[in-house]
PDB file of N, CA and C in Angstrom:
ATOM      1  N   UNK A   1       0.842  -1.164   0.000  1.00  0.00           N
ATOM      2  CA  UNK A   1       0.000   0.000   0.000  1.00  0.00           C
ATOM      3  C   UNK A   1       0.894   1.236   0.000  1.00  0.00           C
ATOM      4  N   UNK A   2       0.773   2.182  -0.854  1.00  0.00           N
ATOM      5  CA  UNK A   2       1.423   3.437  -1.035  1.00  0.00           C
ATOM      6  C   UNK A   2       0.584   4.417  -0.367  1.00  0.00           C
ATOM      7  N   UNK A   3       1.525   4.888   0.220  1.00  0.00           N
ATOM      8  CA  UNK A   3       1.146   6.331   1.543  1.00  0.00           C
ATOM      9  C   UNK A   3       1.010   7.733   0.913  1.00  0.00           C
ATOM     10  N   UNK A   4       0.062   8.503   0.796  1.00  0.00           N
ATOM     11  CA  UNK A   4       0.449  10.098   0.548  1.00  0.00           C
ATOM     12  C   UNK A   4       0.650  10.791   1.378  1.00  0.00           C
ATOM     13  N   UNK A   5       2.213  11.928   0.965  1.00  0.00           N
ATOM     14  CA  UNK A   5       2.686  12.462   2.251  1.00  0.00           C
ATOM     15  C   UNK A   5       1.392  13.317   2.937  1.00  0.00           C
ATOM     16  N   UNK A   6       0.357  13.591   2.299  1.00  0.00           N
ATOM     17  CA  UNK A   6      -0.618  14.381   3.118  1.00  0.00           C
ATOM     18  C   UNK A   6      -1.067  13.264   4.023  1.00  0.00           C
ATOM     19  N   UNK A   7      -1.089  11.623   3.726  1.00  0.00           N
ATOM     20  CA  UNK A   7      -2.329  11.393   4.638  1.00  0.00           C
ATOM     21  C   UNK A   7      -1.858  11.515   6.377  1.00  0.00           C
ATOM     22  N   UNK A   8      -0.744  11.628   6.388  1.00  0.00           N
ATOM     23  CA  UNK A   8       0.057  11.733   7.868  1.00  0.00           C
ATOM     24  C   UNK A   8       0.545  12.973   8.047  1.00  0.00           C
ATOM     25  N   UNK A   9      -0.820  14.091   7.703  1.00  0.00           N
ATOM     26  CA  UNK A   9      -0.138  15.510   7.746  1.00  0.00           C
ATOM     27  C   UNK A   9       0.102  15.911   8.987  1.00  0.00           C
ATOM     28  N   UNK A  10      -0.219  15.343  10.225  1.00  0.00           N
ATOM     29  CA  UNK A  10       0.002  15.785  11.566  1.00  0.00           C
ATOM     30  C   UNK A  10       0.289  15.115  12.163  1.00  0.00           C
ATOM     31  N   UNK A  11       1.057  15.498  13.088  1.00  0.00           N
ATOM     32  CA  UNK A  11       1.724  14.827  14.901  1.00  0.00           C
ATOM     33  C   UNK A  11       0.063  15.032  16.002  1.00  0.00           C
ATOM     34  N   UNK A  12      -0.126  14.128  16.213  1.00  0.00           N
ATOM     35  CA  UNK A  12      -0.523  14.376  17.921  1.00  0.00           C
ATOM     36  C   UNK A  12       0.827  13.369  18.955  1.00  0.00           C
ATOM     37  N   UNK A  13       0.252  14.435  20.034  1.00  0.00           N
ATOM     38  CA  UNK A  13       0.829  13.935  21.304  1.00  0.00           C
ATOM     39  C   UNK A  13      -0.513  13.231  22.624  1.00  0.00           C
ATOM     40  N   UNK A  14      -0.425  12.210  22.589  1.00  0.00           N
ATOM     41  CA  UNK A  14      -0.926  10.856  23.483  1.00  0.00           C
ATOM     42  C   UNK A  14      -0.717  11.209  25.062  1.00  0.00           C
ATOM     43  N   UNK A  15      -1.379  11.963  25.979  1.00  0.00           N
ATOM     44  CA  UNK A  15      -1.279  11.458  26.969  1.00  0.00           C
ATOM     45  C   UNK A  15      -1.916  10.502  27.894  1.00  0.00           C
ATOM     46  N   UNK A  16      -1.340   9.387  29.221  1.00  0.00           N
ATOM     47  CA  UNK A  16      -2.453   9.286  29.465  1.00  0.00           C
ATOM     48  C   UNK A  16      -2.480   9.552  30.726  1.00  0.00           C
ATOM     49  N   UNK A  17      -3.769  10.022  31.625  1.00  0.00           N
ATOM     50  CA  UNK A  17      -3.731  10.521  32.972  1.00  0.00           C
ATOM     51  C   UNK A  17      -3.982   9.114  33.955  1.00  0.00           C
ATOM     52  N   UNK A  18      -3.341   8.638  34.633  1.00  0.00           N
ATOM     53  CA  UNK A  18      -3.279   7.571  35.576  1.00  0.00           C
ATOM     54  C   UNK A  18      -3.176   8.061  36.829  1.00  0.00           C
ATOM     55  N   UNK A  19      -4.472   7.874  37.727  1.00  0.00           N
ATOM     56  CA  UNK A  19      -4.496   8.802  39.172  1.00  0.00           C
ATOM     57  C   UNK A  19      -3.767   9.451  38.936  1.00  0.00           C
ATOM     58  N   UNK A  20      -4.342  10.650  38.115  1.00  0.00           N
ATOM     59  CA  UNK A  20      -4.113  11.740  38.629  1.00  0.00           C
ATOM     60  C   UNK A  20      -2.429  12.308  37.994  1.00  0.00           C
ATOM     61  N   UNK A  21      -1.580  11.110  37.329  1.00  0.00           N
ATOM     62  CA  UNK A  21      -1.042  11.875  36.708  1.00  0.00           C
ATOM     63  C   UNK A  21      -0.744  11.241  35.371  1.00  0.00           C
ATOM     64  N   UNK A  22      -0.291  12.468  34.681  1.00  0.00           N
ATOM     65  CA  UNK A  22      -0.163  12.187  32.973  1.00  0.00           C
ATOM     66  C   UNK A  22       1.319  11.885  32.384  1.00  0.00           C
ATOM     67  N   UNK A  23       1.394  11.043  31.224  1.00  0.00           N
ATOM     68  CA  UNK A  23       2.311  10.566  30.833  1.00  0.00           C
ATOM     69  C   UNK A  23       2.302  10.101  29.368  1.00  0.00           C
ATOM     70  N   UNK A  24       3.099   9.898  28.793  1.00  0.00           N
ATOM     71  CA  UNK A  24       3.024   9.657  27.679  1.00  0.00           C
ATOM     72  C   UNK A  24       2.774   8.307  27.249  1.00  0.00           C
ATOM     73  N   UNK A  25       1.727   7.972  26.269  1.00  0.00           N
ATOM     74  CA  UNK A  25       0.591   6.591  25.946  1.00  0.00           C
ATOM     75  C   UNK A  25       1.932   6.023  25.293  1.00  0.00           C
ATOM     76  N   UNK A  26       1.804   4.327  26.387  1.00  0.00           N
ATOM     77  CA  UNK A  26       3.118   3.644  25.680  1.00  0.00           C
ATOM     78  C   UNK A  26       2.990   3.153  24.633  1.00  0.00           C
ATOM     79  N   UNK A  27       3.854   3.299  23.166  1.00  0.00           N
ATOM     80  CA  UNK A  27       3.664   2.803  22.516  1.00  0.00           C
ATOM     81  C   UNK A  27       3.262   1.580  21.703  1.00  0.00           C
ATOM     82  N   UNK A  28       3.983   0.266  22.262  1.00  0.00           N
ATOM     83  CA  UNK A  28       2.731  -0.704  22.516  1.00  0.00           C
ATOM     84  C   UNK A  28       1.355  -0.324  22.321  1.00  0.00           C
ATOM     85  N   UNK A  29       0.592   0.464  23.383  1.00  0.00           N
ATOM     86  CA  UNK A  29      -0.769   0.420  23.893  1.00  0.00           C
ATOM     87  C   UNK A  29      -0.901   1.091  22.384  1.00  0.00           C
ATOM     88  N   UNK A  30      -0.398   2.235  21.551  1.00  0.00           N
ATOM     89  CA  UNK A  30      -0.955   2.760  20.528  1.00  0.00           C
ATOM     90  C   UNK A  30      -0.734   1.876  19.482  1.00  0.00           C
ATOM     91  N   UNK A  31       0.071   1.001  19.606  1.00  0.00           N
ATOM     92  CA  UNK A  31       0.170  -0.139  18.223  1.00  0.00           C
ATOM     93  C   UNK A  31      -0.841  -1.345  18.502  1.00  0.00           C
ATOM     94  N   UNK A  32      -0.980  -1.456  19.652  1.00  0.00           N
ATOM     95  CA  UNK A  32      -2.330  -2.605  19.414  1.00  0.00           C
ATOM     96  C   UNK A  32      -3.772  -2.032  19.315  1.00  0.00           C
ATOM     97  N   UNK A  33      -3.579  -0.709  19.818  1.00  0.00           N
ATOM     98  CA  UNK A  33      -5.150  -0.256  18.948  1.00  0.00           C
ATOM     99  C   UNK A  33      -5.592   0.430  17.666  1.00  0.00           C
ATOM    100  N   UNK A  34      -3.883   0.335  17.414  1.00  0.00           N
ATOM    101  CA  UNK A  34      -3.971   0.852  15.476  1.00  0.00           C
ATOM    102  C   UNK A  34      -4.403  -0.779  14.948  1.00  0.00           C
ATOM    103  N   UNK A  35      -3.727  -1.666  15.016  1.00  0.00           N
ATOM    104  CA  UNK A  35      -3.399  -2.486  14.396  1.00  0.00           C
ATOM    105  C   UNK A  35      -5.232  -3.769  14.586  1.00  0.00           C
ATOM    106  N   UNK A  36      -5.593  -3.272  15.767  1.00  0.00           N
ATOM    107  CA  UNK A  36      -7.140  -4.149  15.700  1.00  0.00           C
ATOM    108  C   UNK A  36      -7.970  -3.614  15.441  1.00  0.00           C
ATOM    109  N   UNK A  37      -7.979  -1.961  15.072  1.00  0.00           N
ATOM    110  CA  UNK A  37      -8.677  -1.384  14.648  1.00  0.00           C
ATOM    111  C   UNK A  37     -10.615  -2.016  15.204  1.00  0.00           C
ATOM    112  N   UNK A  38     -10.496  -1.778  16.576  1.00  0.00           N
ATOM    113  CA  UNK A  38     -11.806  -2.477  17.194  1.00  0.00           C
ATOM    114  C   UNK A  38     -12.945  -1.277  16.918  1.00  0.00           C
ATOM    115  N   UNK A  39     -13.081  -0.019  16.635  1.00  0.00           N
ATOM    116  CA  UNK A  39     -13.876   0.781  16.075  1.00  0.00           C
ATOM    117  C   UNK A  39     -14.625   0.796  15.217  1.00  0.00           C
ATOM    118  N   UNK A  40     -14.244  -0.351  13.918  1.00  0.00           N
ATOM    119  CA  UNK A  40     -15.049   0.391  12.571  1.00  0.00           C
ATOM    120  C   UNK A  40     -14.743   1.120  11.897  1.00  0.00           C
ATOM    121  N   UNK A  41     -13.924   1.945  12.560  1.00  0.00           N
ATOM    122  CA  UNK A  41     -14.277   3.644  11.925  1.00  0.00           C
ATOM    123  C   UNK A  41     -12.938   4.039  11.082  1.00  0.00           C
ATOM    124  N   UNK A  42     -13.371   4.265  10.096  1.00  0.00           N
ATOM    125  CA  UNK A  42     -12.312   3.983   8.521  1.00  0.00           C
ATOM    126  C   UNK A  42     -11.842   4.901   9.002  1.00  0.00           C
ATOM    127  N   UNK A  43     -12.110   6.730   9.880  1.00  0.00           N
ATOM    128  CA  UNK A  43     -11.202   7.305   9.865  1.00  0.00           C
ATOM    129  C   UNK A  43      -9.768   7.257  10.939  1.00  0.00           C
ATOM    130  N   UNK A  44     -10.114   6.400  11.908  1.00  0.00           N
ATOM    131  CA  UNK A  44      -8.867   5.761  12.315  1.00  0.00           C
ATOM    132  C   UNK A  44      -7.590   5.000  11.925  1.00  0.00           C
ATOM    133  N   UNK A  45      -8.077   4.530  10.472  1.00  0.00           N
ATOM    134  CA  UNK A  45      -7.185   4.111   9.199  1.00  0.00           C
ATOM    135  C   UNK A  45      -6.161   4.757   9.343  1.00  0.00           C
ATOM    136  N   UNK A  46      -6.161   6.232   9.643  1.00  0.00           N
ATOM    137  CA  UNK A  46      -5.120   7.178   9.038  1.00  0.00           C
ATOM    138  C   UNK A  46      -4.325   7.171  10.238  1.00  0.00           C
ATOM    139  N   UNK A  47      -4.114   6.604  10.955  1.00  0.00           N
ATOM    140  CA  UNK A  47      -2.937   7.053  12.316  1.00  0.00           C
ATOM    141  C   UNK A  47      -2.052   5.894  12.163  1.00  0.00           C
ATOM    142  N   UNK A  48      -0.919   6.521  12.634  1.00  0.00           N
ATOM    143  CA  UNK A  48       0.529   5.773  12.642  1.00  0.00           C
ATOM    144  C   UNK A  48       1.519   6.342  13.973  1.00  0.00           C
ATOM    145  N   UNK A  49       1.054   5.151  14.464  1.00  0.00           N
ATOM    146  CA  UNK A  49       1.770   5.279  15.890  1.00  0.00           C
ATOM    147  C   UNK A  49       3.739   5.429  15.504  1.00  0.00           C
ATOM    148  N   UNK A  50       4.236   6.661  16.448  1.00  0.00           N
ATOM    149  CA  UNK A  50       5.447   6.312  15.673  1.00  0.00           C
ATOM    150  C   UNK A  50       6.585   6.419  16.841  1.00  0.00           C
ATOM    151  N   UNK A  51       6.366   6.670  18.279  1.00  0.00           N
ATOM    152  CA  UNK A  51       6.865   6.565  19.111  1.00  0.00           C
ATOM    153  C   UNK A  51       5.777   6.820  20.707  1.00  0.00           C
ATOM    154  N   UNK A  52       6.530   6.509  21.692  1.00  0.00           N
ATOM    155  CA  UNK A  52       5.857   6.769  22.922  1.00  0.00           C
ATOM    156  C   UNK A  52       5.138   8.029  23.022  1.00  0.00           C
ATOM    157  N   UNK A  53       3.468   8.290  22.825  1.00  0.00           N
ATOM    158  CA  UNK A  53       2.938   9.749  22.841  1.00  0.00           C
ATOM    159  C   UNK A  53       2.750  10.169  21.933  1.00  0.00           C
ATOM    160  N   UNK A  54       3.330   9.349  20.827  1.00  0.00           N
ATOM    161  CA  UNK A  54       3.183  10.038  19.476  1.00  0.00           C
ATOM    162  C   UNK A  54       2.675   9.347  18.303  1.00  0.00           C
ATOM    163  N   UNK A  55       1.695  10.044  17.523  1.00  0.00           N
ATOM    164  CA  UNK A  55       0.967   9.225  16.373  1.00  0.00           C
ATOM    165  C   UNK A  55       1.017  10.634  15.033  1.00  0.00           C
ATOM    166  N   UNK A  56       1.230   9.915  14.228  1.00  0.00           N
ATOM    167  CA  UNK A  56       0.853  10.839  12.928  1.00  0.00           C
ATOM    168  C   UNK A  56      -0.310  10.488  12.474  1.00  0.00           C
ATOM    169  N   UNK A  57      -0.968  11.342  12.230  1.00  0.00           N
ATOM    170  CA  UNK A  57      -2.682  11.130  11.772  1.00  0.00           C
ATOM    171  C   UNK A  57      -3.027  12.006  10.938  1.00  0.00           C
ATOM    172  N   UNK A  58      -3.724  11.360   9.726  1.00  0.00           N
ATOM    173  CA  UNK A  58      -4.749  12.288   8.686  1.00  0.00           C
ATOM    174  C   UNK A  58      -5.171  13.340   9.240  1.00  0.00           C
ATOM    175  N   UNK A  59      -5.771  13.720   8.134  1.00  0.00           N
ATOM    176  CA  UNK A  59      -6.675  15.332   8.345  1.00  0.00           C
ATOM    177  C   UNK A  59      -7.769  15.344   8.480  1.00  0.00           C
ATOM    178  N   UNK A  60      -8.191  13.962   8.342  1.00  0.00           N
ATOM    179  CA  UNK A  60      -9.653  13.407   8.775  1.00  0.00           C
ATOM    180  C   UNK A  60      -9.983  13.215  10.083  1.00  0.00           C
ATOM    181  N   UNK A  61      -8.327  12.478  11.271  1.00  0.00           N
ATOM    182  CA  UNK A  61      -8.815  11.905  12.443  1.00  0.00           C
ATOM    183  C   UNK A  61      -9.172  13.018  13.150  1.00  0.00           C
ATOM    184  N   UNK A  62     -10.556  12.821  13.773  1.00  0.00           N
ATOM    185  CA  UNK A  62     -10.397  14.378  14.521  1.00  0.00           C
ATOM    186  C   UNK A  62      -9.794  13.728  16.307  1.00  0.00           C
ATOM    187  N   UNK A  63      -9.053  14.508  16.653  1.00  0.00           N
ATOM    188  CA  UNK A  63      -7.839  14.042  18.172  1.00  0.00           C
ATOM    189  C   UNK A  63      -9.145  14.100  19.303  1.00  0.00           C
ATOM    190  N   UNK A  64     -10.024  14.482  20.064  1.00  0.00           N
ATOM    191  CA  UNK A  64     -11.377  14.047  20.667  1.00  0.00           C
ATOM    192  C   UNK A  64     -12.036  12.701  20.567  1.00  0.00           C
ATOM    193  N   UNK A  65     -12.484  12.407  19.145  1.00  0.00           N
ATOM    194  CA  UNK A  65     -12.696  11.525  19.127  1.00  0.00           C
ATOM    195  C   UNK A  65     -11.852  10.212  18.946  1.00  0.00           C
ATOM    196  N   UNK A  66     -10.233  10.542  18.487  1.00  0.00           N
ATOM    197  CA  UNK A  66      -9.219   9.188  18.559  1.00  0.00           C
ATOM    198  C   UNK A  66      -8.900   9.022  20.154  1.00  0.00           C
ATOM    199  N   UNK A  67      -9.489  10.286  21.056  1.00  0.00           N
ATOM    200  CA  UNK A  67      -8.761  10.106  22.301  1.00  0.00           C
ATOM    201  C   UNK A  67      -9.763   8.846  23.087  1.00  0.00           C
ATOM    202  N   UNK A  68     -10.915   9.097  22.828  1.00  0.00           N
ATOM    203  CA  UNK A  68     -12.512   8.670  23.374  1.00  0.00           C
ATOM    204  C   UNK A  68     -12.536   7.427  22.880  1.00  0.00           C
ATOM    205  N   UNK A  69     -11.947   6.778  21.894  1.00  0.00           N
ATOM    206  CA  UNK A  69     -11.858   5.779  21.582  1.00  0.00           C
ATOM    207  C   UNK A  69     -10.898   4.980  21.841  1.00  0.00           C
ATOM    208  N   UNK A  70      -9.286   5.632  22.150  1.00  0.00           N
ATOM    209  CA  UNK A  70      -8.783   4.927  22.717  1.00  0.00           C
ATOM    210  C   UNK A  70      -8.235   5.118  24.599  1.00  0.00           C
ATOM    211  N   UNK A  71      -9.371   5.676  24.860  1.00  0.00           N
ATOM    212  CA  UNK A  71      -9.312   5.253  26.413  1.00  0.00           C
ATOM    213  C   UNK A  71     -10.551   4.235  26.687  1.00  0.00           C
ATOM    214  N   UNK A  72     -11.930   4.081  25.757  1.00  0.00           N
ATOM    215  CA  UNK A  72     -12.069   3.074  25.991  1.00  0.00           C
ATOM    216  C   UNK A  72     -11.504   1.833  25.852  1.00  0.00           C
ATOM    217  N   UNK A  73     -10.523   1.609  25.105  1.00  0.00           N
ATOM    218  CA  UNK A  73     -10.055   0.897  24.210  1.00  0.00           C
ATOM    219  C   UNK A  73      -8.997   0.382  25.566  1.00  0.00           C
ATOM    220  N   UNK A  74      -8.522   0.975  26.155  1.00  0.00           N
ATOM    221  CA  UNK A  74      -7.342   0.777  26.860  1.00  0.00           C
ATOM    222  C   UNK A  74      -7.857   0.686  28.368  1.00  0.00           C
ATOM    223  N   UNK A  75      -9.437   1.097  28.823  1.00  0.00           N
ATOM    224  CA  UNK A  75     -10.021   0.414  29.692  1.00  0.00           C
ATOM    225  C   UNK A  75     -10.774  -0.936  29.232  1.00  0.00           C
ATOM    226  N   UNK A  76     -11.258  -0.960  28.813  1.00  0.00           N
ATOM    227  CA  UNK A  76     -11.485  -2.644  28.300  1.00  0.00           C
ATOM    228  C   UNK A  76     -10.575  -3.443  28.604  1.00  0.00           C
ATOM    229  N   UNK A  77      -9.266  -3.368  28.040  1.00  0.00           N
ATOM    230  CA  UNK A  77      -8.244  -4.238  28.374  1.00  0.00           C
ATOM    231  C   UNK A  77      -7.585  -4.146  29.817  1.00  0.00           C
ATOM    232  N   UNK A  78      -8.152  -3.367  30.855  1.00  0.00           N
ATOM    233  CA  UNK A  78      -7.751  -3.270  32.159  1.00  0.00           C
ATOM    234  C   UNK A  78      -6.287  -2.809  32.549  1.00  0.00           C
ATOM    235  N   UNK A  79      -5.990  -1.590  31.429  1.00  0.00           N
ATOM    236  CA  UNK A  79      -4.382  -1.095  31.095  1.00  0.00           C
ATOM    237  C   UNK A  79      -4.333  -0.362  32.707  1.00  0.00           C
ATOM    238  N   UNK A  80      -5.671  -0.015  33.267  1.00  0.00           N
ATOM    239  CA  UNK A  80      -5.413   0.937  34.211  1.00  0.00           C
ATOM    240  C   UNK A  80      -5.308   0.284  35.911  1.00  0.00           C
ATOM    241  N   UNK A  81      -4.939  -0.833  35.768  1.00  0.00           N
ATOM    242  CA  UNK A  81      -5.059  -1.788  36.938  1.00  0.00           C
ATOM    243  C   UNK A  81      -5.916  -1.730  37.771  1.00  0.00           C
ATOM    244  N   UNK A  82      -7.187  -2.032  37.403  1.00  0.00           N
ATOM    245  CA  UNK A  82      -8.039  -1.601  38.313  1.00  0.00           C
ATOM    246  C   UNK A  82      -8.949  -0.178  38.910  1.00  0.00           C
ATOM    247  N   UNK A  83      -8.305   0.478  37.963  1.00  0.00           N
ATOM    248  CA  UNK A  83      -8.927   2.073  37.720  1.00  0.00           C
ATOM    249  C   UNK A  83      -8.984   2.591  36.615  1.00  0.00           C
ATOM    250  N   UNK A  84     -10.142   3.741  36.324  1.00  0.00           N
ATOM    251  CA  UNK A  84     -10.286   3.812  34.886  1.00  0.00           C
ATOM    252  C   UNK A  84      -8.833   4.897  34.012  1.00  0.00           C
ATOM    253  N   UNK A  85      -8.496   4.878  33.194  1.00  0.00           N
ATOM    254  CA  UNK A  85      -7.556   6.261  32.352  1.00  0.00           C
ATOM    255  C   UNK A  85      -8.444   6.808  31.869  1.00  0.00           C
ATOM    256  N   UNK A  86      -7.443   7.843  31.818  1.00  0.00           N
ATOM    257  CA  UNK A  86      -8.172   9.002  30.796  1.00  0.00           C
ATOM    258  C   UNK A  86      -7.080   8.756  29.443  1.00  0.00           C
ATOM    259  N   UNK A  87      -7.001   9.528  28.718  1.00  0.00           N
ATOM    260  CA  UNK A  87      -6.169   9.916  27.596  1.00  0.00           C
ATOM    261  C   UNK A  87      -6.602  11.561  26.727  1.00  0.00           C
ATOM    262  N   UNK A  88      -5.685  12.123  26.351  1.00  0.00           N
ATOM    263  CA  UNK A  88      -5.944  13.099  26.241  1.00  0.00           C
ATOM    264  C   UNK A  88      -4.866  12.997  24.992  1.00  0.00           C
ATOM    265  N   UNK A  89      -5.425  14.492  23.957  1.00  0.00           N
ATOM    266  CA  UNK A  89      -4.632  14.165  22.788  1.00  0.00           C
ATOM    267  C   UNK A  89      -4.319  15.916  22.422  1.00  0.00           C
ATOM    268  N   UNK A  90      -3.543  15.971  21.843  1.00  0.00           N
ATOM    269  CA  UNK A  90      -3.006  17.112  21.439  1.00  0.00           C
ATOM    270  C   UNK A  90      -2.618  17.273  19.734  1.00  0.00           C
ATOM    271  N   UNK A  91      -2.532  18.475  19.220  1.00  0.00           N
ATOM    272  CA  UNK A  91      -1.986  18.429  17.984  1.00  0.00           C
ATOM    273  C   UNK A  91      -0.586  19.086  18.294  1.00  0.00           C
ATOM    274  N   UNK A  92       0.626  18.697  17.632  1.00  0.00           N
ATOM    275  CA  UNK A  92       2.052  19.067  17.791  1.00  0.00           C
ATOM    276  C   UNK A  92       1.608  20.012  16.759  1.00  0.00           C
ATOM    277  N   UNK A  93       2.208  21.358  17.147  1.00  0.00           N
ATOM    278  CA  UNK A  93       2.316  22.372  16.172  1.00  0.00           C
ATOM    279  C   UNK A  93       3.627  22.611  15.825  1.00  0.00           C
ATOM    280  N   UNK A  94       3.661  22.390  14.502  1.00  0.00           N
ATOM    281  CA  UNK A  94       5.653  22.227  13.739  1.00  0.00           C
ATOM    282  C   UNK A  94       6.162  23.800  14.257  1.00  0.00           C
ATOM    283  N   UNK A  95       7.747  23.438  14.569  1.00  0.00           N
ATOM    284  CA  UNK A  95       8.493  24.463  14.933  1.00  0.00           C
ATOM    285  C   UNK A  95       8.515  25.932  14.064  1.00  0.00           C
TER     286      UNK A  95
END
């Protein structure tokens, strides 16, 4: 499959809040919810996890709803030992 440099026109930054404090979503956790794509939702297609906190994503994903999906995503699997996460998402604005 051939990539267009637009479809990964942006950085977000992944946090996730664990009692109370925030950190950056381990990468792992963002490669197994790219890769099972448990949503449906074609516009999640466009993200590419590419380090700890960090995903490049289309101009389609809107960062609210990739966040909402993957904190359920990462409570389901009980990432939060017994308590729920949050996750929170940001757009990196280039230097």
């Amino acid at each position: 499959m051939l990539y267009s440099p637009r479809m990964f026109a942006r950085k977000l930054h992944v946090e996730i809040i664990d009692d109370g404090a925030a950190r950056p979503c381990p990468l792992d956790w963002l490669d197994s919810f790219a890769m099972r794509n448990f949503t449906g939702s074609a516009e999640f297609d466009d993200t590419l996890p590419i380090a700890d906190g960090e995903i490049e994503a289309g101009l389609s994903v809107q960062p609210a709803r990739l966040a909402q999906a993957l904190q359920d995503f990462l409570n389901k699997r009980g990432k939060g030992n017994g308590h729920e996460l949050q996750v929170t998402i940001r757009e990196i604005k280039p230097a």
